[in-house]
C-alpha atoms as a PDB file:
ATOM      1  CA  UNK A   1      64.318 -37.166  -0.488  1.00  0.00           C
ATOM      2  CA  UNK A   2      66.159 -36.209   2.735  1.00  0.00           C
ATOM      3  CA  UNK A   3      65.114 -33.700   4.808  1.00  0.00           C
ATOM      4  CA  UNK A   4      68.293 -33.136   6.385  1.00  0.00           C
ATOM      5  CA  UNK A   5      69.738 -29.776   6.246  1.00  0.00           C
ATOM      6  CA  UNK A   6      73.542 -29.136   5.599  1.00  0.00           C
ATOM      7  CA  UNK A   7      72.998 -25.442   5.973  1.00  0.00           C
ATOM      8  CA  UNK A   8      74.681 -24.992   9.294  1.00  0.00           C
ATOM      9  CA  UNK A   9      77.640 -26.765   8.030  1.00  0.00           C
ATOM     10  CA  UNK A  10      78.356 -24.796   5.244  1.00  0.00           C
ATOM     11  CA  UNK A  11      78.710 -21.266   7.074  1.00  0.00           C
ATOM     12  CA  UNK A  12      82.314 -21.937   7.516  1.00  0.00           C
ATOM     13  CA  UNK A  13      83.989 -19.833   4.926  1.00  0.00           C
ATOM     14  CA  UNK A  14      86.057 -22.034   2.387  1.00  0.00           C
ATOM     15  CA  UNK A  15      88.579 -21.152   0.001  1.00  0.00           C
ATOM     16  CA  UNK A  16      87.737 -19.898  -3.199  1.00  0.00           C
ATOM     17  CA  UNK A  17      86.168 -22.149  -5.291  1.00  0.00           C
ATOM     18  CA  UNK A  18      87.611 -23.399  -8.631  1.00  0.00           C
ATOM     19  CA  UNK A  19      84.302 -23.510 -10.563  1.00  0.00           C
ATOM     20  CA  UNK A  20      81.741 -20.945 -11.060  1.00  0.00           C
ATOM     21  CA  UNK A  21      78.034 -22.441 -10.175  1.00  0.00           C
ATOM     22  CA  UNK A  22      76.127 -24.755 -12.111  1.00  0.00           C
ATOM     23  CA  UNK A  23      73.443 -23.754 -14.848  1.00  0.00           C
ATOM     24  CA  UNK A  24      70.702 -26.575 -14.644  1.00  0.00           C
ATOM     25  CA  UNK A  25      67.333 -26.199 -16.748  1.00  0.00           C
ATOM     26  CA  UNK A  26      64.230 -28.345 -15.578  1.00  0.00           C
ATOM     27  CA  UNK A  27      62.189 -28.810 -18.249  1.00  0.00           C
ATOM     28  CA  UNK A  28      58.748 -30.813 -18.158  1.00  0.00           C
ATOM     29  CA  UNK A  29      55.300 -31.273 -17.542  1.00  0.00           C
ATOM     30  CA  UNK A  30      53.097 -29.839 -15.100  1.00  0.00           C
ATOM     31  CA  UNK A  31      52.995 -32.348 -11.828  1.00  0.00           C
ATOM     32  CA  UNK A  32      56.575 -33.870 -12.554  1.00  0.00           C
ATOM     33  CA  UNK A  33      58.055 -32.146  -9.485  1.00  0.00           C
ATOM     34  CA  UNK A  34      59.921 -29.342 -10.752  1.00  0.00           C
ATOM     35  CA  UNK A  35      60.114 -27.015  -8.168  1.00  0.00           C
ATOM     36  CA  UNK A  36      59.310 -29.496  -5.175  1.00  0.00           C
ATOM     37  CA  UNK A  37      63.128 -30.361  -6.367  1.00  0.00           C
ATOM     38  CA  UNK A  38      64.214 -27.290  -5.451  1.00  0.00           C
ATOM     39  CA  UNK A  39      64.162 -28.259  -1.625  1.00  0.00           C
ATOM     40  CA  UNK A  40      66.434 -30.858  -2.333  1.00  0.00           C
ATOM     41  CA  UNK A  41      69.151 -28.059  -3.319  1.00  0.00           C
ATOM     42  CA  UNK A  42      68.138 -26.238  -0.168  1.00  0.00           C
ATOM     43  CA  UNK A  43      69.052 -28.909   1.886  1.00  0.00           C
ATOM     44  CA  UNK A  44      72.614 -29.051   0.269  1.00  0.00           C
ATOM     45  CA  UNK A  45      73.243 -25.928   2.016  1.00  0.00           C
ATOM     46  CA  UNK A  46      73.228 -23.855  -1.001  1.00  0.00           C
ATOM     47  CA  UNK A  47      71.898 -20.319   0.049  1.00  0.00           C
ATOM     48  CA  UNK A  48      68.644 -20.434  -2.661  1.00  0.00           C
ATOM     49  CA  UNK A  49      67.204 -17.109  -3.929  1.00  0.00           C
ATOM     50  CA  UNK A  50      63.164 -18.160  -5.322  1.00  0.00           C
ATOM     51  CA  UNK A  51      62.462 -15.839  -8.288  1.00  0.00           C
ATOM     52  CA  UNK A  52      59.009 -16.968  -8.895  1.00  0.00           C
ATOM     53  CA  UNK A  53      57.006 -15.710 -11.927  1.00  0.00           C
ATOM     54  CA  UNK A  54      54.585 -18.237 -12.080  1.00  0.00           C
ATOM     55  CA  UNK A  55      52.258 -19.880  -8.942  1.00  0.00           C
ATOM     56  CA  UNK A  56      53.985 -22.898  -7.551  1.00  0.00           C
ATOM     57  CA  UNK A  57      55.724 -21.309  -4.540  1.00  0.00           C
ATOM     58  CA  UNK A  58      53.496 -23.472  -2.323  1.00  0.00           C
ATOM     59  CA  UNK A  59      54.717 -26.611  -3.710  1.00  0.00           C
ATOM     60  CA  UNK A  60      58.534 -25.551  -2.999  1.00  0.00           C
ATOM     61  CA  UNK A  61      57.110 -24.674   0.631  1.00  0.00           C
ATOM     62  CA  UNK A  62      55.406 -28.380   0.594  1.00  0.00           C
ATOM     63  CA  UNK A  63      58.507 -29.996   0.853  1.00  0.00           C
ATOM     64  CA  UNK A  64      59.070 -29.399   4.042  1.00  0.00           C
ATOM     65  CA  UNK A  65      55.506 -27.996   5.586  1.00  0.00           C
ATOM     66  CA  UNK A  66      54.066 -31.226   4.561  1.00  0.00           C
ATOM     67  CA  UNK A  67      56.007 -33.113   6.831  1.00  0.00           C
ATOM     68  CA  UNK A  68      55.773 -30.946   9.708  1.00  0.00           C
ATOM     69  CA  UNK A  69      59.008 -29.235   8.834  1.00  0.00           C
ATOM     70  CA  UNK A  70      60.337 -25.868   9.518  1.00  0.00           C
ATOM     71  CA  UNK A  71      61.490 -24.184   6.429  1.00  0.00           C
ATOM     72  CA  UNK A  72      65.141 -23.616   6.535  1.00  0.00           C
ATOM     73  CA  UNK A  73      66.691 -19.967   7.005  1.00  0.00           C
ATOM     74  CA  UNK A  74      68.595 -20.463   3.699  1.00  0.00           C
ATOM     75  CA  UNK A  75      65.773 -20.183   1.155  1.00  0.00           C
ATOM     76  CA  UNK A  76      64.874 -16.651   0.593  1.00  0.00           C
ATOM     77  CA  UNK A  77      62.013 -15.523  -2.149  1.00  0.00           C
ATOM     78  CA  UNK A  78      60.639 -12.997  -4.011  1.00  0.00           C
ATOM     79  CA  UNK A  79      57.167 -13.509  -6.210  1.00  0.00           C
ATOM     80  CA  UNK A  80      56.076 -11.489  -8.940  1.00  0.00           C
ATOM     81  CA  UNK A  81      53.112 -11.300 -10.584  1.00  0.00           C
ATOM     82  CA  UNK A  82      52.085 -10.100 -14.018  1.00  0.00           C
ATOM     83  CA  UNK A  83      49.620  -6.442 -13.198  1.00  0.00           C
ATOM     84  CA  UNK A  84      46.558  -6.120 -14.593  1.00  0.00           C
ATOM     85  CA  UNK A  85      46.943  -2.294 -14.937  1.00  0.00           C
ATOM     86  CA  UNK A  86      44.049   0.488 -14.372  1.00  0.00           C
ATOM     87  CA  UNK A  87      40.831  -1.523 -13.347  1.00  0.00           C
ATOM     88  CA  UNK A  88      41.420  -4.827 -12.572  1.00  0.00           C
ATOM     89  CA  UNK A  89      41.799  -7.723 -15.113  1.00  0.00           C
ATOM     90  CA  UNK A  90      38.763  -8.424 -16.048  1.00  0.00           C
ATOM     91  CA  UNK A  91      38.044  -4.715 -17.119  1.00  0.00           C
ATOM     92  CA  UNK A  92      41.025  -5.553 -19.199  1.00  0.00           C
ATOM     93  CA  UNK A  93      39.834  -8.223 -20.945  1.00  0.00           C
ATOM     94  CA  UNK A  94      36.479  -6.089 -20.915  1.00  0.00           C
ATOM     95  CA  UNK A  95      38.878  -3.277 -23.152  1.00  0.00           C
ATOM     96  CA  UNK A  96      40.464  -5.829 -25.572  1.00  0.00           C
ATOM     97  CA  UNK A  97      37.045  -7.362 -26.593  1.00  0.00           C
ATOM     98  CA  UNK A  98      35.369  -4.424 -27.171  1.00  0.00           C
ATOM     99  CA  UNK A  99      38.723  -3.552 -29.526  1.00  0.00           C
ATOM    100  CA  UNK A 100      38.569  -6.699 -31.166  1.00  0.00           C
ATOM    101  CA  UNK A 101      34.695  -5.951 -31.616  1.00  0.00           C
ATOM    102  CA  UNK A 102      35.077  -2.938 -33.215  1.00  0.00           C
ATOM    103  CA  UNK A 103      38.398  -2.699 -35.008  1.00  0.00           C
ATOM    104  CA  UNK A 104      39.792  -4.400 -38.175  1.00  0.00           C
ATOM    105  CA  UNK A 105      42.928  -7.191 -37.409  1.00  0.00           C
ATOM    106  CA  UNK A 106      45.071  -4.493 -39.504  1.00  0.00           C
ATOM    107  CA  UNK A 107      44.320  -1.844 -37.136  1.00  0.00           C
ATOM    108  CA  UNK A 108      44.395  -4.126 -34.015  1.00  0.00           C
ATOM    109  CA  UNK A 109      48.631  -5.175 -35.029  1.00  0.00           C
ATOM    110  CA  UNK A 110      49.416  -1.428 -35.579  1.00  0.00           C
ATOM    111  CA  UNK A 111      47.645  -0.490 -32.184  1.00  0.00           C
ATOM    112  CA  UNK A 112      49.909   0.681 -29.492  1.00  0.00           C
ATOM    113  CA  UNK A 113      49.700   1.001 -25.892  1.00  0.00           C
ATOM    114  CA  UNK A 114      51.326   4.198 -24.681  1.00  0.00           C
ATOM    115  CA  UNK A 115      50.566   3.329 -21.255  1.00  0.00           C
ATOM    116  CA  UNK A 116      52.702   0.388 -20.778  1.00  0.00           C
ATOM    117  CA  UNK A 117      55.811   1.991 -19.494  1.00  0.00           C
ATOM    118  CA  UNK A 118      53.398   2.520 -16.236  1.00  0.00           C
ATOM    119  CA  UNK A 119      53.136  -1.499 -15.933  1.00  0.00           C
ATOM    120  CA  UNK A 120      56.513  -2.958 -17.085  1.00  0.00           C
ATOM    121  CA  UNK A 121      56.824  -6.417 -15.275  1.00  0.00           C
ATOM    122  CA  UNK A 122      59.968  -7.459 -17.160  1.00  0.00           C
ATOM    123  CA  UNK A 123      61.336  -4.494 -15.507  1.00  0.00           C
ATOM    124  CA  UNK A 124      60.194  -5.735 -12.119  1.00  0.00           C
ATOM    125  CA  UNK A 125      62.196  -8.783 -13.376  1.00  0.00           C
ATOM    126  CA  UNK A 126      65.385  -6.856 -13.609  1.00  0.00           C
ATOM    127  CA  UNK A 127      64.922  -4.914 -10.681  1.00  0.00           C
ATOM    128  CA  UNK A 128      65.518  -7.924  -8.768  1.00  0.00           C
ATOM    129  CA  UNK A 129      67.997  -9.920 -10.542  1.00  0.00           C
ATOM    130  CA  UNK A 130      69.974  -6.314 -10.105  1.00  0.00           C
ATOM    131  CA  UNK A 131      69.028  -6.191  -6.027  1.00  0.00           C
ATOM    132  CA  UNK A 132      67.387  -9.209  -4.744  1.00  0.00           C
ATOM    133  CA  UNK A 133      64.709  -8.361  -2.289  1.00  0.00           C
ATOM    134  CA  UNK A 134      63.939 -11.319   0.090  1.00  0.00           C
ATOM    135  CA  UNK A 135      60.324 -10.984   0.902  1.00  0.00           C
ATOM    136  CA  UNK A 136      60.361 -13.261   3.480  1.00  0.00           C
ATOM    137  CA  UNK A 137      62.560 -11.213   5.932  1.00  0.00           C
ATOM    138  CA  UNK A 138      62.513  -7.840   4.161  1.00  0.00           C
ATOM    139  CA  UNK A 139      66.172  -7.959   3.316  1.00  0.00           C
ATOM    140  CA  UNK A 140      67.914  -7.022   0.128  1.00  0.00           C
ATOM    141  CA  UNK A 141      70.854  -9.348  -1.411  1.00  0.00           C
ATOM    142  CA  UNK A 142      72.411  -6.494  -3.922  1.00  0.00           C
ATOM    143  CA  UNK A 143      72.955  -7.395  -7.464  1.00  0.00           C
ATOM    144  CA  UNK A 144      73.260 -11.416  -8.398  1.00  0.00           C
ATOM    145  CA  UNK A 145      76.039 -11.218 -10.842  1.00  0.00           C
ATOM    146  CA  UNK A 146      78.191 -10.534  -7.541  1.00  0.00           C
ATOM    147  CA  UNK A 147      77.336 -14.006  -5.931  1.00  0.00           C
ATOM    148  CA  UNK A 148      79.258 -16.736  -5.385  1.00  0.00           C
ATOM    149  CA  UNK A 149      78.599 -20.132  -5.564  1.00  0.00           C
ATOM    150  CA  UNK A 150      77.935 -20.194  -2.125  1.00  0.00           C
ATOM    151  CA  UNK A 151      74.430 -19.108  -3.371  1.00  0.00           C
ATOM    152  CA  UNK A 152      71.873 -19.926  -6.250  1.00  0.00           C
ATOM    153  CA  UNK A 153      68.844 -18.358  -7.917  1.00  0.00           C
ATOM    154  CA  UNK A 154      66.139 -20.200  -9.437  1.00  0.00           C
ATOM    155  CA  UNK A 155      63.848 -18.557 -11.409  1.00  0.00           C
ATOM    156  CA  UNK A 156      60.221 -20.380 -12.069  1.00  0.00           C
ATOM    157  CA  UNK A 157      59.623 -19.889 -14.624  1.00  0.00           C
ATOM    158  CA  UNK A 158      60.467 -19.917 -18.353  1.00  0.00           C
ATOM    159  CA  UNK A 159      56.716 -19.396 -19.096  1.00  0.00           C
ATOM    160  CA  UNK A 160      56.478 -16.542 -17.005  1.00  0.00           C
ATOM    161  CA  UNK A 161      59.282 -15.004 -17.852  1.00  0.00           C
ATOM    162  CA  UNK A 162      58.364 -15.080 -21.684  1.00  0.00           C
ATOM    163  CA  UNK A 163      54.550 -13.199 -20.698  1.00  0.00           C
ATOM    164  CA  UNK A 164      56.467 -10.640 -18.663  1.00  0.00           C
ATOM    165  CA  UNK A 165      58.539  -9.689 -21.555  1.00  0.00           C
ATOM    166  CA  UNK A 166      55.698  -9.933 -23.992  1.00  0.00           C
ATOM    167  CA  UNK A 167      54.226  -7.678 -21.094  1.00  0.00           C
ATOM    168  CA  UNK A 168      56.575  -5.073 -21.641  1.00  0.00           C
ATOM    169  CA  UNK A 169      56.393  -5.173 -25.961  1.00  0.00           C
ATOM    170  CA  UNK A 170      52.672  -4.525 -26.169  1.00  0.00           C
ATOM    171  CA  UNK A 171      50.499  -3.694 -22.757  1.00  0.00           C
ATOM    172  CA  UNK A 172      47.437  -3.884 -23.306  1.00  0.00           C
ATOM    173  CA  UNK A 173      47.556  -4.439 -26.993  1.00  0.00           C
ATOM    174  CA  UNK A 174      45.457  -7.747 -27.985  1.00  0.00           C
ATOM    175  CA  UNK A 175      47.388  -8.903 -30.952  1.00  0.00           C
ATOM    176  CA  UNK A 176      51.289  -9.701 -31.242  1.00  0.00           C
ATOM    177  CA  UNK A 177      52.706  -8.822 -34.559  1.00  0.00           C
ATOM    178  CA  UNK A 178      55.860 -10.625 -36.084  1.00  0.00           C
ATOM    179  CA  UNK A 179      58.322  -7.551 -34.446  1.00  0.00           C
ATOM    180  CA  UNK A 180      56.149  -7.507 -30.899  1.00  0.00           C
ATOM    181  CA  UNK A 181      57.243 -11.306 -31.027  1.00  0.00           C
ATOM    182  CA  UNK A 182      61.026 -10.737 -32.303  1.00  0.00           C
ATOM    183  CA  UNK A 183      61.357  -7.893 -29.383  1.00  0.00           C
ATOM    184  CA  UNK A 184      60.190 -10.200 -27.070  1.00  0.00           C
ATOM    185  CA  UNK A 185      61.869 -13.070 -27.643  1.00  0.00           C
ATOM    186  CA  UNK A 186      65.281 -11.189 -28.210  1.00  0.00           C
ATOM    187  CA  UNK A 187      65.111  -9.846 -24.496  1.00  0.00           C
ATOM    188  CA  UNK A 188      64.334 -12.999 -22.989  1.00  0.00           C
ATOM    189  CA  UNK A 189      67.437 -14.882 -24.652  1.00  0.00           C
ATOM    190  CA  UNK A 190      69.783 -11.604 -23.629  1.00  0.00           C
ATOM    191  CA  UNK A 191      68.265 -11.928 -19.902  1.00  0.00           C
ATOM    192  CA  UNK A 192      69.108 -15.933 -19.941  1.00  0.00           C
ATOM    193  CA  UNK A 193      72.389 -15.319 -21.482  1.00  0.00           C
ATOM    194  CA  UNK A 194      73.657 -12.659 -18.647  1.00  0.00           C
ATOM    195  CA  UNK A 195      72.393 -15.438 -16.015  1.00  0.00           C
ATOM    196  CA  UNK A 196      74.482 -18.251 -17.340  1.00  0.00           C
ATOM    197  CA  UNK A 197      77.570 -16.518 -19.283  1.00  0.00           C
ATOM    198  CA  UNK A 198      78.090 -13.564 -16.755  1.00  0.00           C
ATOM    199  CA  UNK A 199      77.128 -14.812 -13.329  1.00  0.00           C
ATOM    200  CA  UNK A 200      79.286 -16.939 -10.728  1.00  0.00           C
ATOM    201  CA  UNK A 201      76.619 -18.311  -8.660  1.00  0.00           C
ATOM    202  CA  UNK A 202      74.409 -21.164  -9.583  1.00  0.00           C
ATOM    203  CA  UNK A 203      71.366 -20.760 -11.812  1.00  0.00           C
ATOM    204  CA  UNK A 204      68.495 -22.827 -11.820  1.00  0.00           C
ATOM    205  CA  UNK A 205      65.558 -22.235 -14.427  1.00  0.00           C
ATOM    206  CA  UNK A 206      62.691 -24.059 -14.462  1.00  0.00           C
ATOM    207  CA  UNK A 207      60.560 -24.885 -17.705  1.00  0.00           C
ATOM    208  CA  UNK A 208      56.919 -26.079 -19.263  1.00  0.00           C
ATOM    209  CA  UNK A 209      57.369 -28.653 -22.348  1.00  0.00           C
ATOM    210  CA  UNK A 210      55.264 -28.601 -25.506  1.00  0.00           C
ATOM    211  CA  UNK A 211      55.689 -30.635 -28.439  1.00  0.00           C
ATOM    212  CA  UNK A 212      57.154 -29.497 -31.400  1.00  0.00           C
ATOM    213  CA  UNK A 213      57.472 -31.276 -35.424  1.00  0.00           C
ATOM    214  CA  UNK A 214      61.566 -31.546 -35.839  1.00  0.00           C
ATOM    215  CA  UNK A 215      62.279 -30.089 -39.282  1.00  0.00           C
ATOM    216  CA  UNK A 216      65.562 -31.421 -39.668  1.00  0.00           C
ATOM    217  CA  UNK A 217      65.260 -35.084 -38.542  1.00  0.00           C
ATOM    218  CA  UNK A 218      61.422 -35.389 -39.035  1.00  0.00           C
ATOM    219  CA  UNK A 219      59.039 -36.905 -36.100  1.00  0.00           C
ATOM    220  CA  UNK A 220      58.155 -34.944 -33.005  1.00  0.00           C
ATOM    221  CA  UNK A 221      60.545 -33.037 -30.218  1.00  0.00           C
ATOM    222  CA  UNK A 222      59.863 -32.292 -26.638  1.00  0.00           C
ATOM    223  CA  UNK A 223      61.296 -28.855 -26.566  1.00  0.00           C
ATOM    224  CA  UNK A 224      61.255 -26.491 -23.844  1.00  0.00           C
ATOM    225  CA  UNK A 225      57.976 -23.740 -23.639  1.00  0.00           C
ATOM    226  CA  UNK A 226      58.372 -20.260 -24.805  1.00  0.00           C
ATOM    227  CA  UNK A 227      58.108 -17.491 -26.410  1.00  0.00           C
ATOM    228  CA  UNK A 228      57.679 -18.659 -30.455  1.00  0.00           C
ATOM    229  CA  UNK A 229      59.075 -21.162 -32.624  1.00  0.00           C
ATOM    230  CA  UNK A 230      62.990 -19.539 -32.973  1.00  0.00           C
ATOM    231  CA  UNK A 231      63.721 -19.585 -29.137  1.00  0.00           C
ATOM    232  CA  UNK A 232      63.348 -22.633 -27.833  1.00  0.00           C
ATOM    233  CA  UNK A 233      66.230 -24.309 -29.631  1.00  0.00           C
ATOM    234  CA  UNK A 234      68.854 -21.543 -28.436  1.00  0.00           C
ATOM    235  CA  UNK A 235      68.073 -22.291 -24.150  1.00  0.00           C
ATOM    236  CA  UNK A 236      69.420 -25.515 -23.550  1.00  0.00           C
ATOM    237  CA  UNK A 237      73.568 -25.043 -25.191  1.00  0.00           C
ATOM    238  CA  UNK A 238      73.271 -22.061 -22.127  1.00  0.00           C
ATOM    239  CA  UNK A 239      72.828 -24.454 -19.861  1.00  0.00           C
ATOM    240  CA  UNK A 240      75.479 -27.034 -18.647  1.00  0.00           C
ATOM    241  CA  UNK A 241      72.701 -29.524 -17.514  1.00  0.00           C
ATOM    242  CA  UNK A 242      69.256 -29.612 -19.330  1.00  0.00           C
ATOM    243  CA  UNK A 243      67.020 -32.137 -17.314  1.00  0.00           C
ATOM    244  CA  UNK A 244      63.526 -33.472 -18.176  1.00  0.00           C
ATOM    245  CA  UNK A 245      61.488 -34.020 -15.026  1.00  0.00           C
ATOM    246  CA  UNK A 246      59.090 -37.291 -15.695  1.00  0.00           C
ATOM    247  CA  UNK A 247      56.096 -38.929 -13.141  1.00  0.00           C
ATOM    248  CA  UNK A 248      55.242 -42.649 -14.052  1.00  0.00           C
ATOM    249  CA  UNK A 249      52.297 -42.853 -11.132  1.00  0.00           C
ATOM    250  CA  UNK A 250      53.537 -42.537  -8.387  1.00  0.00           C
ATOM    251  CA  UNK A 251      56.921 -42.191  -8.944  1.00  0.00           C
ATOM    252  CA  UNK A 252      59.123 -39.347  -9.875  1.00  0.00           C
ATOM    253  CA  UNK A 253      62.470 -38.949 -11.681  1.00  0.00           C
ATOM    254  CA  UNK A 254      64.734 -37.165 -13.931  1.00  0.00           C
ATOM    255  CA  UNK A 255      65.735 -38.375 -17.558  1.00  0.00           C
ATOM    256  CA  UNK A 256      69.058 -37.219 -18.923  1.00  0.00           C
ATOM    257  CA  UNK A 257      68.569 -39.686 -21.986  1.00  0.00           C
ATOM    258  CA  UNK A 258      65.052 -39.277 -23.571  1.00  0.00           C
ATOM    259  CA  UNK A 259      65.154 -39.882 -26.960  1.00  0.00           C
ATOM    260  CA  UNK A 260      62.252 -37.170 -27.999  1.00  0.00           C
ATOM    261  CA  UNK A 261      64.192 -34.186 -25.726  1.00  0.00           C
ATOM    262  CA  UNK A 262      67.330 -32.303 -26.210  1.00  0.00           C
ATOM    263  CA  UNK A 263      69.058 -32.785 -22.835  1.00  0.00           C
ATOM    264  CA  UNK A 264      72.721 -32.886 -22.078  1.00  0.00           C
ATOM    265  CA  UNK A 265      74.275 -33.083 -18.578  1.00  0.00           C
ATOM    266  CA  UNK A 266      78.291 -32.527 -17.146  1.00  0.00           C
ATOM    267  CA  UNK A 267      77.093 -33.714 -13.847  1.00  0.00           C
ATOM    268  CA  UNK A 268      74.499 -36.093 -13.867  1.00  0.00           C
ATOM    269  CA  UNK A 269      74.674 -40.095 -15.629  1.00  0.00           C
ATOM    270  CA  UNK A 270      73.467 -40.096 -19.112  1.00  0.00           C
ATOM    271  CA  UNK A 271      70.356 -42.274 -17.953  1.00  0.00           C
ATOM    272  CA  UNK A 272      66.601 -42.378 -17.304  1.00  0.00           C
ATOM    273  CA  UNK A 273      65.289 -42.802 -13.545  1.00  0.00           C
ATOM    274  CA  UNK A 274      67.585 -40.633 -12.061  1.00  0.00           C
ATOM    275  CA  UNK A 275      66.770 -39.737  -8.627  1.00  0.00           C
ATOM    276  CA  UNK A 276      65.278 -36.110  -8.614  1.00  0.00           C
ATOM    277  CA  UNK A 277      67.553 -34.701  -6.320  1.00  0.00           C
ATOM    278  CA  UNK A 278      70.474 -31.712  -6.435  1.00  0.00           C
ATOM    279  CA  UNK A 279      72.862 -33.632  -4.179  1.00  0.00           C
ATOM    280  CA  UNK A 280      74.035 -35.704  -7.128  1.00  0.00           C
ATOM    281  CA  UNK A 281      74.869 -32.741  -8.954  1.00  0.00           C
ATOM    282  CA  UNK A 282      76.355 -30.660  -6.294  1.00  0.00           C
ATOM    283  CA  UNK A 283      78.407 -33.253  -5.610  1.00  0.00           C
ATOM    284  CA  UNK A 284      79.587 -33.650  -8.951  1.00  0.00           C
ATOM    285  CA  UNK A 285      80.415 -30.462  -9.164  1.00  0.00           C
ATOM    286  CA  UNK A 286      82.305 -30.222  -5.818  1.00  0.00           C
ATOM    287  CA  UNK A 287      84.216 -33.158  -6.506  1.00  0.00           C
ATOM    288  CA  UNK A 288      85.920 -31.434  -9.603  1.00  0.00           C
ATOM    289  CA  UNK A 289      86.896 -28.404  -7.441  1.00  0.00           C
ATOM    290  CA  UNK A 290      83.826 -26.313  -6.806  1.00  0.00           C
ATOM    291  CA  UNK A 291      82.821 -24.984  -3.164  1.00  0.00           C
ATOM    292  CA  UNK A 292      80.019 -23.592  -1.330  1.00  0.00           C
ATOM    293  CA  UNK A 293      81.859 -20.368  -1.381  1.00  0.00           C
ATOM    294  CA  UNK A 294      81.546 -16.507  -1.936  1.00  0.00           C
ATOM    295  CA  UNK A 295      84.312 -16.198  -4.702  1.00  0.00           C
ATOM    296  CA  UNK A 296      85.543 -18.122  -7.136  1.00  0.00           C
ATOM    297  CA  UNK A 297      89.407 -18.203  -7.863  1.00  0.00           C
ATOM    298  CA  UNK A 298      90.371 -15.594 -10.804  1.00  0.00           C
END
């Protein structure tokens, strides 16, 4: 991967652009190089907004501290991290054993915790999809349905995302009933939605695996981690490239064409051992009329 920078380059305003951003999901295992990718769309001179919601922020960093590289001025983040309310998290966990200790499984799926609106991380999550707060200067973005595709937010990840809204359902409550799960799952999917459909700039999400029995054409699915068993097959027609990230050794690459996935791609090959690397879609996309710009033609 280059280290190169076309940051600098890319400060000159251009005309509007014809195409709204690109929505890309990375799905795969831990290790493949998910978010060490994400420097490579950095270095396109895309103005990158890091939601993180799970740890991994160091490996994004990586890509350029580990070889003795300043980080560029146009990656800004902003990590979250799930609370662990009154008393720390292992008084938590202290709280839901002695519940599950002393209470019947009826009685533990009717509980309810009227504390939670106190400790609402999915809200956090909104907060700053509606302002973006950069903690690495201090400054605030405004609300990302008003960028171009001059910039992009990538949120890591899909896992995190799905605990923060679970978060928000039932506190501190230790079991998830069939609604707690519906709730959940039904604000994650509107939250994804609103990021692809109703935004201009590009969208990056970033997403474990798991493996899942196909009902319909028997044998077993890599499908994207979250919340349940109903979600997972309604992410990847948001997106307009799903990618699985693979490691063979040493090596790393991207597979648009794995049999056991559901992947599609409008700017990538149709191919395994793709080169992990944004400039092949940015390209892609700017050679059928898109530009690094703050508005895109109405």
């Amino acid at each position: 991967m280059s280290g190169r920078s076309d940051y600098e380059s890319t400060t000159v305003p251009d005309p509007d652009s014809l195409l709204s951003g690109v929505n890309v999901l990375i799905e795969g295992p831990t290790g493949t190089g998910k978010t060490h990718s994400i420097g490579t769309l950095v270095d396109c001179g895309v103005e990158v907004f890091f939601l993180a919601l799970e740890s991994g922020i160091e490996s994004l960093l990586g890509y350029w501290t580990d070889r003795g590289l300043e980080v560029p001025p146009n990656l800004h983040w902003h990590v979250l991290r799930l609370g662990t309310g009154s008393g720390g998290a292992f008084a938590q966990l202290m709280d839901a054993a002695q519940k599950i200790g002393a209470q019947t499984q009826d009685s533990l799926y009717k509980m309810q915790d009227f504390n939670r609106a106190t400790n609402n991380p999915f809200l956090q999550v909104l907060q700053q999809l509606a302002n973006f707060h950069d903690q690495r200067t201090g400054a605030s973005f405004g609300d990302v349905s008003t960028w171009g595709p001059n910039r992009a937010l990538v949120m890591d990840g899909l896992t995190g995302l799905g605990s923060f809204a679970m978060a928000m359902v039932i506190g501190t409550k230790p079991l998830r009933s069939q609604t707690d799960w519906g709730l959940a799952q039904g604000v994650v999917e509107k939250c994804l939605r609103s990021l692809c459909d109703q935004c201009k700039c590009h969208f990056v999400l970033i997403g474990h695996v798991e493996r899942e029995t196909d009902l319909v054409f028997g044998g077993v699915k890599i499908t994207v981690q979250t919340l349940g068993k109903a979600l997972p097959p309604l992410i990847p027609p948001m997106f307009s490239d799903v990618i699985l990230a693979v490691r063979e050794g040493t090596k790393w690459s991207w597979s648009t064409a794995h049999a056991m996935a559901d992947l599609k791609t409008r700017n990538l090959p149709v191919a395994d051992g793709i080169q992990p690397s944004f400039r092949l879609i940015i390209d892609k996309w700017m050679s059928r009329g898109g530009k690094l710009s703050a508005k895109v033609k109405s």
